[in-house]
C-alpha atoms as a PDB file:
ATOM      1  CA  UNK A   1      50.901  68.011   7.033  1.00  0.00           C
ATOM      2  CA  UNK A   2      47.672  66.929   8.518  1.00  0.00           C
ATOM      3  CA  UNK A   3      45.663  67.327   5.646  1.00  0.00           C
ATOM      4  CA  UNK A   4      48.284  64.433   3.874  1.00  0.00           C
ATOM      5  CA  UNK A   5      47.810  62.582   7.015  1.00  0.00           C
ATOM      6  CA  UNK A   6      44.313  62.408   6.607  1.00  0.00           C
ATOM      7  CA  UNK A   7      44.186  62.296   2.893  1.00  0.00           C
ATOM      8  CA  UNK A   8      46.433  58.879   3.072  1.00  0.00           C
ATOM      9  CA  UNK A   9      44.343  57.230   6.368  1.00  0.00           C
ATOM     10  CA  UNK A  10      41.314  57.524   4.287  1.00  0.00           C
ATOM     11  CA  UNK A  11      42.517  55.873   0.698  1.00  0.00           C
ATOM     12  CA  UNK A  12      44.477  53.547   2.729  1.00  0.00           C
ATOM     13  CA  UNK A  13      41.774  51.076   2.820  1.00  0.00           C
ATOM     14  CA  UNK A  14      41.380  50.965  -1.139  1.00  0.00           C
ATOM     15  CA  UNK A  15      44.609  49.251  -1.198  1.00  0.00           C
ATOM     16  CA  UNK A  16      44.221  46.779   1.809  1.00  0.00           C
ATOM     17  CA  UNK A  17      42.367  43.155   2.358  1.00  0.00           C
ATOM     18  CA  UNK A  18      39.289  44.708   3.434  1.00  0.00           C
ATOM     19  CA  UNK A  19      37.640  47.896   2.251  1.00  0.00           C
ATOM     20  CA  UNK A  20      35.915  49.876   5.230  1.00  0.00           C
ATOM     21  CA  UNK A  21      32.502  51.096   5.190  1.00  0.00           C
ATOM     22  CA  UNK A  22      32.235  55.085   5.084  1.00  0.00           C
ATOM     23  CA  UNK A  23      29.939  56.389   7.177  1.00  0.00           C
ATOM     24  CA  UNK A  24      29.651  59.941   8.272  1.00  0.00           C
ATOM     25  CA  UNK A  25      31.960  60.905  11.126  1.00  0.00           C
ATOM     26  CA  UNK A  26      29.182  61.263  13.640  1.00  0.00           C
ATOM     27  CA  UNK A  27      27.086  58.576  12.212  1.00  0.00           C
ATOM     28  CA  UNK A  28      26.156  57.933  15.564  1.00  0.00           C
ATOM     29  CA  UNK A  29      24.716  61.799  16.059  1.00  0.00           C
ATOM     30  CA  UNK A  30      22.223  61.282  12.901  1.00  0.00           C
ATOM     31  CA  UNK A  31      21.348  58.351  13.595  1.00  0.00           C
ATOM     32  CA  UNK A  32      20.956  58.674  17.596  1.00  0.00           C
ATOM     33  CA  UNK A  33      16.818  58.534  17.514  1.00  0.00           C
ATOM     34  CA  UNK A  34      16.975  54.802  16.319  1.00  0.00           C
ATOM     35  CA  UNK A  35      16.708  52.823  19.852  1.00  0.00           C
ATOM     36  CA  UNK A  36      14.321  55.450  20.708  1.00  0.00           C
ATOM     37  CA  UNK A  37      10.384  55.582  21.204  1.00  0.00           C
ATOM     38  CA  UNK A  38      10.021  58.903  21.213  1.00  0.00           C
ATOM     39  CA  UNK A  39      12.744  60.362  19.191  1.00  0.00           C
ATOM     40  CA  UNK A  40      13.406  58.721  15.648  1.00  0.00           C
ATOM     41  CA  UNK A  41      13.845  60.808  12.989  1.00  0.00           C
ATOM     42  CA  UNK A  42      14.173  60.014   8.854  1.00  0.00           C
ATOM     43  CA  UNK A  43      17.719  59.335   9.286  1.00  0.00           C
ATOM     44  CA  UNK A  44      16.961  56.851  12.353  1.00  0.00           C
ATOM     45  CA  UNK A  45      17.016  53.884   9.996  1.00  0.00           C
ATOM     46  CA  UNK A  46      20.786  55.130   8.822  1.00  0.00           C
ATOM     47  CA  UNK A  47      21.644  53.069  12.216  1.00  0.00           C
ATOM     48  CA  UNK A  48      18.878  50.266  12.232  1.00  0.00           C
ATOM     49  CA  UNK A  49      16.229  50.206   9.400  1.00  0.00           C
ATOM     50  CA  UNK A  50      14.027  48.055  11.832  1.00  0.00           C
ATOM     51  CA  UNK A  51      13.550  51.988  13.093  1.00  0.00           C
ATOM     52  CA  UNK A  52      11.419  52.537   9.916  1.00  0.00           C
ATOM     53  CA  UNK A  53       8.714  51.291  11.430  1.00  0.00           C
ATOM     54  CA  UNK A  54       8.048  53.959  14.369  1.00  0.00           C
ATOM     55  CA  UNK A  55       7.828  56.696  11.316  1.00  0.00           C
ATOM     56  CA  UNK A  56       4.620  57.958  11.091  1.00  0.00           C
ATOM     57  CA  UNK A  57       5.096  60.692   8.378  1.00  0.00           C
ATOM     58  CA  UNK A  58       6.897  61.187   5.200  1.00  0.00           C
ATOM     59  CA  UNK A  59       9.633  62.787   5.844  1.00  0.00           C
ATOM     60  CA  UNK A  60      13.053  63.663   4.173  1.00  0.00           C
ATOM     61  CA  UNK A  61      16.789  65.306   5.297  1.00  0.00           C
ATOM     62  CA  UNK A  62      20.336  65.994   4.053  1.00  0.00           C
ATOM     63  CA  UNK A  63      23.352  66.053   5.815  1.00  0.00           C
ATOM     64  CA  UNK A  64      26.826  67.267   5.214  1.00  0.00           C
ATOM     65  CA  UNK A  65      30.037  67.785   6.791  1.00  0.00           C
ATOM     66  CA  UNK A  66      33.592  68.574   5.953  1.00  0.00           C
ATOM     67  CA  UNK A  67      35.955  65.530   7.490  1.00  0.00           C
ATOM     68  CA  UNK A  68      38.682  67.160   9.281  1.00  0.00           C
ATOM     69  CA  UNK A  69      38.166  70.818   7.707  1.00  0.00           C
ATOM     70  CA  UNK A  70      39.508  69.600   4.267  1.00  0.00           C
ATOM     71  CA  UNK A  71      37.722  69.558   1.008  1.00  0.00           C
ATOM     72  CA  UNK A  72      38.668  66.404  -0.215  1.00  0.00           C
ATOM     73  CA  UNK A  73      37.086  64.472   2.495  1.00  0.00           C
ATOM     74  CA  UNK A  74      33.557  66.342   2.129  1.00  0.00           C
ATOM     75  CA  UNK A  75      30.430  63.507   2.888  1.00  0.00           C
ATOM     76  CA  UNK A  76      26.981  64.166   1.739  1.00  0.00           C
ATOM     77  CA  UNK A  77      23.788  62.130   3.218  1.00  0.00           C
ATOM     78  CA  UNK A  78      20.311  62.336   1.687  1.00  0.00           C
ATOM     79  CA  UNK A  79      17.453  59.839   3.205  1.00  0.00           C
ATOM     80  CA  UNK A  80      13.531  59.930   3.012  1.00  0.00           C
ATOM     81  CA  UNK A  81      10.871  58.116   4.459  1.00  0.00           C
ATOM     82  CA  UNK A  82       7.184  57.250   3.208  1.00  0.00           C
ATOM     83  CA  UNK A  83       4.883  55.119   5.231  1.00  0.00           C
ATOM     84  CA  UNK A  84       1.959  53.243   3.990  1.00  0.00           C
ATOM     85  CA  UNK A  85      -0.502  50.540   4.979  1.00  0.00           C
ATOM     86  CA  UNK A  86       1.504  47.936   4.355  1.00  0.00           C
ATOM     87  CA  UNK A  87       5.052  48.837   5.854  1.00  0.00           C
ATOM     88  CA  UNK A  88       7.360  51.948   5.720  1.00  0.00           C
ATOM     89  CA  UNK A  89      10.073  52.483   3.046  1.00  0.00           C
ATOM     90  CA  UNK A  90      12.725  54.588   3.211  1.00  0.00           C
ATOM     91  CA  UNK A  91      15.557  55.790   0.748  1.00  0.00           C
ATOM     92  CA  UNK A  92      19.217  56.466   1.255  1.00  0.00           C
ATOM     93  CA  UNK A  93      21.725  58.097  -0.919  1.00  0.00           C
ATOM     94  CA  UNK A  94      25.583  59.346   0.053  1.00  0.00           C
ATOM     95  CA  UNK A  95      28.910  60.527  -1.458  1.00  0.00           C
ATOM     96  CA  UNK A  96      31.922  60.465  -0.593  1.00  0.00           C
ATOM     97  CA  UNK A  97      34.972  62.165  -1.683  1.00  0.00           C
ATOM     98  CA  UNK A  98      35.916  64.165  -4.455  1.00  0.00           C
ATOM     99  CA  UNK A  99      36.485  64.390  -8.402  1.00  0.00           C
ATOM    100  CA  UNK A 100      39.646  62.007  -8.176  1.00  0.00           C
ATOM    101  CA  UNK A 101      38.509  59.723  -5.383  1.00  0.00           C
ATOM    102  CA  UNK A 102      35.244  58.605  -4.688  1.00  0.00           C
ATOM    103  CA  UNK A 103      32.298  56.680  -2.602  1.00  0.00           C
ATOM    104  CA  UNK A 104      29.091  56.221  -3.053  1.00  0.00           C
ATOM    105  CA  UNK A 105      25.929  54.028  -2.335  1.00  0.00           C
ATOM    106  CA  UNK A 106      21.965  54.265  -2.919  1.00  0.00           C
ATOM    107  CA  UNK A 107      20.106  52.399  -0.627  1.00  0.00           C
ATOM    108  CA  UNK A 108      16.203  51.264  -0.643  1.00  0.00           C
ATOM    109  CA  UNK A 109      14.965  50.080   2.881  1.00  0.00           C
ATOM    110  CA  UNK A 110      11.578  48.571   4.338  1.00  0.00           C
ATOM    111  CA  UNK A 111      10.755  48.368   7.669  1.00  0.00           C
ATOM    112  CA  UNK A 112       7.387  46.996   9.657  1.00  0.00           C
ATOM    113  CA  UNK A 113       6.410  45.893  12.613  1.00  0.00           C
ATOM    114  CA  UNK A 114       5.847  42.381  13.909  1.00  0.00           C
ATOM    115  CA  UNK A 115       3.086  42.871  16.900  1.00  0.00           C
ATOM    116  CA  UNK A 116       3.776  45.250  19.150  1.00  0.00           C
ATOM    117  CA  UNK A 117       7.092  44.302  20.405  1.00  0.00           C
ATOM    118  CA  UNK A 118       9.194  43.553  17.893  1.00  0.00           C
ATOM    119  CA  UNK A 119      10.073  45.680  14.626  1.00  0.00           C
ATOM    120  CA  UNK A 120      12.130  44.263  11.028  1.00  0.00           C
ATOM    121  CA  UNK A 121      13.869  46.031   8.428  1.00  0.00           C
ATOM    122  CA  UNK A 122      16.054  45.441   5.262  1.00  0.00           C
ATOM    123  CA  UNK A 123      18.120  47.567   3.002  1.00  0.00           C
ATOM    124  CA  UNK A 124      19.345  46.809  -0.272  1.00  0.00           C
ATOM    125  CA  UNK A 125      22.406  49.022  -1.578  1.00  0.00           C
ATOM    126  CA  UNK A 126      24.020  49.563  -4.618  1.00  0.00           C
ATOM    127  CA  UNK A 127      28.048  50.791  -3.577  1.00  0.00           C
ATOM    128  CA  UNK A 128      30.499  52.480  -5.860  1.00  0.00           C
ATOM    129  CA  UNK A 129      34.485  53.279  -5.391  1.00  0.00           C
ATOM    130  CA  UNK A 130      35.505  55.634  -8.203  1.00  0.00           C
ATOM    131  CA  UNK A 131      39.208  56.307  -8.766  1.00  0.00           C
ATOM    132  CA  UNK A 132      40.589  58.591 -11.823  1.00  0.00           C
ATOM    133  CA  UNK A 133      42.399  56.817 -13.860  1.00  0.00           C
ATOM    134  CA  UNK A 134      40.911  53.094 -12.758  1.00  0.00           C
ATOM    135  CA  UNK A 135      37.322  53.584 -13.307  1.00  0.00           C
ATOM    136  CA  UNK A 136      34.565  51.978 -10.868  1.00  0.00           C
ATOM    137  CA  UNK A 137      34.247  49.197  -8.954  1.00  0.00           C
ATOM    138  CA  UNK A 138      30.547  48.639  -8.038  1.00  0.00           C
ATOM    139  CA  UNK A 139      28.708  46.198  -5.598  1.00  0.00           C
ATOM    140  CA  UNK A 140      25.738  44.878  -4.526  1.00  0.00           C
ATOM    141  CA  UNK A 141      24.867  43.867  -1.090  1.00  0.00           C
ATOM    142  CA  UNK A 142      22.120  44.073   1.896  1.00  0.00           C
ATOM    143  CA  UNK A 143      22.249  45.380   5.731  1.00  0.00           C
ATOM    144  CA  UNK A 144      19.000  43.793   7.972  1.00  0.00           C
ATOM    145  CA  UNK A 145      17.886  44.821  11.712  1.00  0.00           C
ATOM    146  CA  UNK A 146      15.613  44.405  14.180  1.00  0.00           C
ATOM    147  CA  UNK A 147      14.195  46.063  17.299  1.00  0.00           C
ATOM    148  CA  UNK A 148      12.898  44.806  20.022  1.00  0.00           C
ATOM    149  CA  UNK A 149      10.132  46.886  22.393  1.00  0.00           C
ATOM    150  CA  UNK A 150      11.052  45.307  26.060  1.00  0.00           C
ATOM    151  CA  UNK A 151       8.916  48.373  27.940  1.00  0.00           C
ATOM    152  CA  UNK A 152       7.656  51.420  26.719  1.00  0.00           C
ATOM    153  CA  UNK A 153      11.334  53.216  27.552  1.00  0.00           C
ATOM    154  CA  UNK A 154      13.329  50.503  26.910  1.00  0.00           C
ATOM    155  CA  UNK A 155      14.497  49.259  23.095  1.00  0.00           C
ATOM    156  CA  UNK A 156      17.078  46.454  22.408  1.00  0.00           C
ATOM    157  CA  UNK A 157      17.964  45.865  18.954  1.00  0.00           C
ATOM    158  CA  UNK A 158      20.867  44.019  16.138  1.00  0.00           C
ATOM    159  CA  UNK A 159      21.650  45.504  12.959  1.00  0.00           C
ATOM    160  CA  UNK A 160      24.416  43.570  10.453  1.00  0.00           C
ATOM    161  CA  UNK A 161      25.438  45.302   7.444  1.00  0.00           C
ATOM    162  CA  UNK A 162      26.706  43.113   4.461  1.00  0.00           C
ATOM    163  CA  UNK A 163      26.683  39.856   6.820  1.00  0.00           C
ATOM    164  CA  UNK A 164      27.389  37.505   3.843  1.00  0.00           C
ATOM    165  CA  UNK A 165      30.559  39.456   2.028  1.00  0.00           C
ATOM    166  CA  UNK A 166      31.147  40.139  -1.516  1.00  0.00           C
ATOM    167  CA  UNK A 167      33.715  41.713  -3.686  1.00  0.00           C
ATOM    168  CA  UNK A 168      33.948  45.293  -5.163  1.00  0.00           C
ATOM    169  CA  UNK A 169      34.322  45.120  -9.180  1.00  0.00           C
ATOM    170  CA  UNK A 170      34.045  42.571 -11.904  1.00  0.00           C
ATOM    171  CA  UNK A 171      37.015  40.366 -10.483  1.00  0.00           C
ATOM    172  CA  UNK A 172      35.589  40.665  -6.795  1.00  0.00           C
ATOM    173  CA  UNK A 173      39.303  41.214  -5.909  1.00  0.00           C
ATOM    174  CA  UNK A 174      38.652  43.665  -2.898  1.00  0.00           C
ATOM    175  CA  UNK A 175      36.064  42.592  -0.315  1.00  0.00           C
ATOM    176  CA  UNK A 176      33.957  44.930   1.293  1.00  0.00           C
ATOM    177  CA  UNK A 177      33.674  44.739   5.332  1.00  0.00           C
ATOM    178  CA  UNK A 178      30.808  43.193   7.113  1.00  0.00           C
ATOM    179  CA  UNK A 179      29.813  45.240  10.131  1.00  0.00           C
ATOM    180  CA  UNK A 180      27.630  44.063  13.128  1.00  0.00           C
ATOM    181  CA  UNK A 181      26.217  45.588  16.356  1.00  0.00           C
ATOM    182  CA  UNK A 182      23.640  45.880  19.191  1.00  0.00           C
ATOM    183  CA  UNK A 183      22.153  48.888  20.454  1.00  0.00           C
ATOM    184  CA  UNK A 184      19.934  49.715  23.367  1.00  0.00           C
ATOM    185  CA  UNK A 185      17.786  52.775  24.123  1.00  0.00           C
ATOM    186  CA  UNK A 186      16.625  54.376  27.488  1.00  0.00           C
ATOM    187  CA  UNK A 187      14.035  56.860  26.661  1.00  0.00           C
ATOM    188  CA  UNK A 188      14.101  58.175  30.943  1.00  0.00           C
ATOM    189  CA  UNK A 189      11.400  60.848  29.854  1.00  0.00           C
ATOM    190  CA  UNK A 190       9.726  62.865  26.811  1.00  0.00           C
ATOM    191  CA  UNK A 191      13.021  65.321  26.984  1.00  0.00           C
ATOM    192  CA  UNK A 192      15.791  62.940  28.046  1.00  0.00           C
ATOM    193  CA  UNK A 193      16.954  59.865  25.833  1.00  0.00           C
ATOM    194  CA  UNK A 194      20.260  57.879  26.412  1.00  0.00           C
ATOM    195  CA  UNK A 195      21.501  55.130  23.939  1.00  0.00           C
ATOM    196  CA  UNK A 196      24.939  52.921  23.769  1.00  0.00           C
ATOM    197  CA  UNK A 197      25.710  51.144  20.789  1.00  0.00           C
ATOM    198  CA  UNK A 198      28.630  47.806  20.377  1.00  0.00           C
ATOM    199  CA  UNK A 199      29.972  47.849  16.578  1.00  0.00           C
ATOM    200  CA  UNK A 200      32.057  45.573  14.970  1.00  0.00           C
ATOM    201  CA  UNK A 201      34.062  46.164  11.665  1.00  0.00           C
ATOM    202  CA  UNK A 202      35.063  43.439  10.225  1.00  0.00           C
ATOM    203  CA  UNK A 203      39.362  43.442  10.417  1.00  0.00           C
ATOM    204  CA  UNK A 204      38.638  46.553  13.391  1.00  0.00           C
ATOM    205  CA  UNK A 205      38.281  46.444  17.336  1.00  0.00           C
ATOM    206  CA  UNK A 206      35.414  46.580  18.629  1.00  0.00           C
ATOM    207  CA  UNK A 207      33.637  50.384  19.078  1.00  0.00           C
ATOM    208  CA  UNK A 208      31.099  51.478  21.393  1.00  0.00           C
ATOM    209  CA  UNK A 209      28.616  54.597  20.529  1.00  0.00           C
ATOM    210  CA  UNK A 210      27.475  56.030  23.035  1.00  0.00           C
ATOM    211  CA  UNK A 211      25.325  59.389  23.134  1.00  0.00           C
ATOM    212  CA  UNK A 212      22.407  61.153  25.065  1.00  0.00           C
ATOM    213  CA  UNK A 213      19.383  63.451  24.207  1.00  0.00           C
ATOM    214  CA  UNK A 214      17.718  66.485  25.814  1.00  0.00           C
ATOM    215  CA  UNK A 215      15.181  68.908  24.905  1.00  0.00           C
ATOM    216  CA  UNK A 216      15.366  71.874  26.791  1.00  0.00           C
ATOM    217  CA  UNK A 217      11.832  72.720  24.907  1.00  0.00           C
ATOM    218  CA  UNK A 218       9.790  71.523  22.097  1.00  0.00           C
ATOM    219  CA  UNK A 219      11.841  73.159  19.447  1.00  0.00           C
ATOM    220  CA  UNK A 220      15.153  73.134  21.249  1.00  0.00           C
ATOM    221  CA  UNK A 221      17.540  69.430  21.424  1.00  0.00           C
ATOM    222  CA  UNK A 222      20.684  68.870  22.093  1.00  0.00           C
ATOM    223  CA  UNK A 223      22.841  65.678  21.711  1.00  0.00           C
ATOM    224  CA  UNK A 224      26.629  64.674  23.060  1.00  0.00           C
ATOM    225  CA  UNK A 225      28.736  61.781  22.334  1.00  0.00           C
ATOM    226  CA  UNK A 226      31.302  59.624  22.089  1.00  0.00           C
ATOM    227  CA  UNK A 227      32.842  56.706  19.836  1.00  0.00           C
ATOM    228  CA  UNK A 228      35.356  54.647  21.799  1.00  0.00           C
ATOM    229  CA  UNK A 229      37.553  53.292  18.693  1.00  0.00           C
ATOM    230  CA  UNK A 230      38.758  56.668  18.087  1.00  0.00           C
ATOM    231  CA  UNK A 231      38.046  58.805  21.266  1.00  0.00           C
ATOM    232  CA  UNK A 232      35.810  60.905  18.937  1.00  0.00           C
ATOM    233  CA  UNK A 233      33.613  63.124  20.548  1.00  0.00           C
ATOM    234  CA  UNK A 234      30.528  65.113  18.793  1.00  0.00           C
ATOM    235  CA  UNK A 235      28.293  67.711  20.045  1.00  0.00           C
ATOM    236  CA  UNK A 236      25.012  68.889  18.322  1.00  0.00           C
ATOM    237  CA  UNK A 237      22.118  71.065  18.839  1.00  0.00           C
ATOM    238  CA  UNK A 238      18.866  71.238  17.006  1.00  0.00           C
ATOM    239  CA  UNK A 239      16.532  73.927  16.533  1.00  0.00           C
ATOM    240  CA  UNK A 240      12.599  73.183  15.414  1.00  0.00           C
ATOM    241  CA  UNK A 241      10.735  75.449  13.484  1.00  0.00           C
ATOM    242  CA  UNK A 242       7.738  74.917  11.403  1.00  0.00           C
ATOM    243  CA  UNK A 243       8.182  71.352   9.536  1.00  0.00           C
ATOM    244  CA  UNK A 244      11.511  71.757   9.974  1.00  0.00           C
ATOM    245  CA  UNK A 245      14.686  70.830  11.641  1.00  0.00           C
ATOM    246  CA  UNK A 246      18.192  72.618  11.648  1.00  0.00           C
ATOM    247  CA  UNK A 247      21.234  71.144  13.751  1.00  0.00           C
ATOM    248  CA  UNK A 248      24.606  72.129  13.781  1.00  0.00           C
ATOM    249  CA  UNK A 249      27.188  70.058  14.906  1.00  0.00           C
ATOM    250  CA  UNK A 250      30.518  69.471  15.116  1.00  0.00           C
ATOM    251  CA  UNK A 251      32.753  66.252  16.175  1.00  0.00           C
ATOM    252  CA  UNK A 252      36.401  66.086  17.653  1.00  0.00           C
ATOM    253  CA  UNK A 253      39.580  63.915  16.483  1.00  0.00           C
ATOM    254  CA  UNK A 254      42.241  64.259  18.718  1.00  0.00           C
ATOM    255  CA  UNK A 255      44.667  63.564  16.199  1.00  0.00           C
ATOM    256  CA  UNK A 256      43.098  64.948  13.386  1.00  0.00           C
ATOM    257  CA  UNK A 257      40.893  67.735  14.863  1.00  0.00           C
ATOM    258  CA  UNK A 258      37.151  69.297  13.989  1.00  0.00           C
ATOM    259  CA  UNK A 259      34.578  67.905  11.429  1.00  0.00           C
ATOM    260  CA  UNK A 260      31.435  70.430  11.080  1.00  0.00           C
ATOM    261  CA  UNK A 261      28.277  69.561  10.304  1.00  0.00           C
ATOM    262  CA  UNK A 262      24.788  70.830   9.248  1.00  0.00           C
ATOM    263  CA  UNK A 263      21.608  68.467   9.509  1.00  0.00           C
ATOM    264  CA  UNK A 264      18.254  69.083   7.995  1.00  0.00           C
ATOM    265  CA  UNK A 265      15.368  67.320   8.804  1.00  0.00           C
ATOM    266  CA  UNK A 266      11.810  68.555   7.043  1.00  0.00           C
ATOM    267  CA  UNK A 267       8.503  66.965   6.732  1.00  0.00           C
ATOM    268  CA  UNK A 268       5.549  68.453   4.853  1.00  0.00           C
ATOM    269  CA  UNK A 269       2.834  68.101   7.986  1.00  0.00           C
ATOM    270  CA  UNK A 270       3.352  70.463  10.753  1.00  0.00           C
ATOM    271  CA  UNK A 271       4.699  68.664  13.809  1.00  0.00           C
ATOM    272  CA  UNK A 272       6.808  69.120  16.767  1.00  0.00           C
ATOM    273  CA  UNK A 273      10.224  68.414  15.945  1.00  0.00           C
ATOM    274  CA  UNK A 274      12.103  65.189  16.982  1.00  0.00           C
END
């Protein structure tokens, strides 16, 4: 019975005014490093590609987790970063889904800095819906944020995905959401990093992300959560070895229960692990 409940929560929006934007479950647990000085990551930008511009290093990871235990609701994220003289690009590709229903979007950010206190970014993405029987219905749009450096621990910044609307398909007859938010970051020290983000969906409340980081050592993180809209907690921890990065995480529902997760983060120079 929970797996229909889920099933039908999640296709709901295909059939209403306003088609939601899928992001992973603990979007805000990949993405946590972005309002941070000392702990972005290649996925930081998934949250604010203004976050681009603190990467030093090419750099690439996948994610994946199972929504709510069930196959059907499986969401894959790949991203990479390369930085270069003249700004720092980054790449983002995820699915959604399964053979009968599906969601999926390519992205192509930049991101650069403005001085010393103030970062940009853009993403351009190309979104699909695929339903069996119905075919595609494909769509174009943008997401743009900045960052703002007010002290060396303290970050401030606004991100707004698809701020000027658009329709999915040929006929534009299904719109998909806008989404806005702010986010600040406290790095308090080298280990510890706190960070609370306001989101709004278009046709949804308001949420608040908020989440905190610790390293216990160089190669050991760990990062705890919550998103307000849904009372959905997440819990991670990373492990650093090599060029590499392994967390495992998992988030909590309380109606519909556990989403695991694996996150890989590599990059080809040697490095301590963010």
């Amino acid at each position: 019975m929970r797996g229909v409940v889920a099933v039908v929560f999640f296709c709901m929006p295909v059939c209403g005014f306003c088609q939601t934007v899928r992001d992973p479950v603990s979007a805000s647990y990949i993405g946590l490093g972005a309002y941070s000085n000392n702990h972005p990551d290649v996925f930081s930008f998934h949250t604010n590609q203004a976050a681009l511009a603190r990467i030093k290093i090419v750099s690439a990871g996948i994610y994946g987790e199972k929504r709510f235990l069930l196959n059907e609701l499986g969401l894959y994220d790949a991203a990479a970063t390369l930085p270069t003289s003249s700004g720092n690009f980054g790449l983002d590709a995820r699915y959604y889904g399964f053979s009968d229903y599906n969601e999926s979007q390519v992205g192509l950010a930049y991101g650069r800095s403005l001085g010393s206190k103030v970062d940009v970014g853009v993403q351009f993405n190309y979104y699909n819906i695929r339903i069996a029987g119905y075919g595609n219905a494909p769509a174009l749009n943008f997401e743009i944020g900045t960052i703002f450096h007010l002290t060396d621990k303290l970050n401030m910044g606004f991100h707004a995905y698809n701020p000027v609307g658009g329709g999915l398909g040929k006929n534009d007859e299904e719109k998909l959401a806008s989404v806005y938010s702010m986010g600040i970051g406290y790095d308090a020290s080298e280990k510890f990093f706190m960070s609370i983000e306001i989101e709004k969906e278009e046709n949804k409340p308001v949420n608040v992300n908020a989440g905190l980081q610790y390293k216990f050592l160089s190669q050991l993180l760990t990062r705890i959560g919550i998103s307000t809209a849904t009372s959905l907690l997440y819990f991670g921890i990373g492990y650093g070895f090599k060029s590499m990065r392994l967390d495992v995480m998992a988030s909590y529902h309380p109606q519909l229960g556990i989403t695991p997760g694996l996150l890989l983060v590599f990059s080809p120079s040697p490095r301590e692990s963010n």
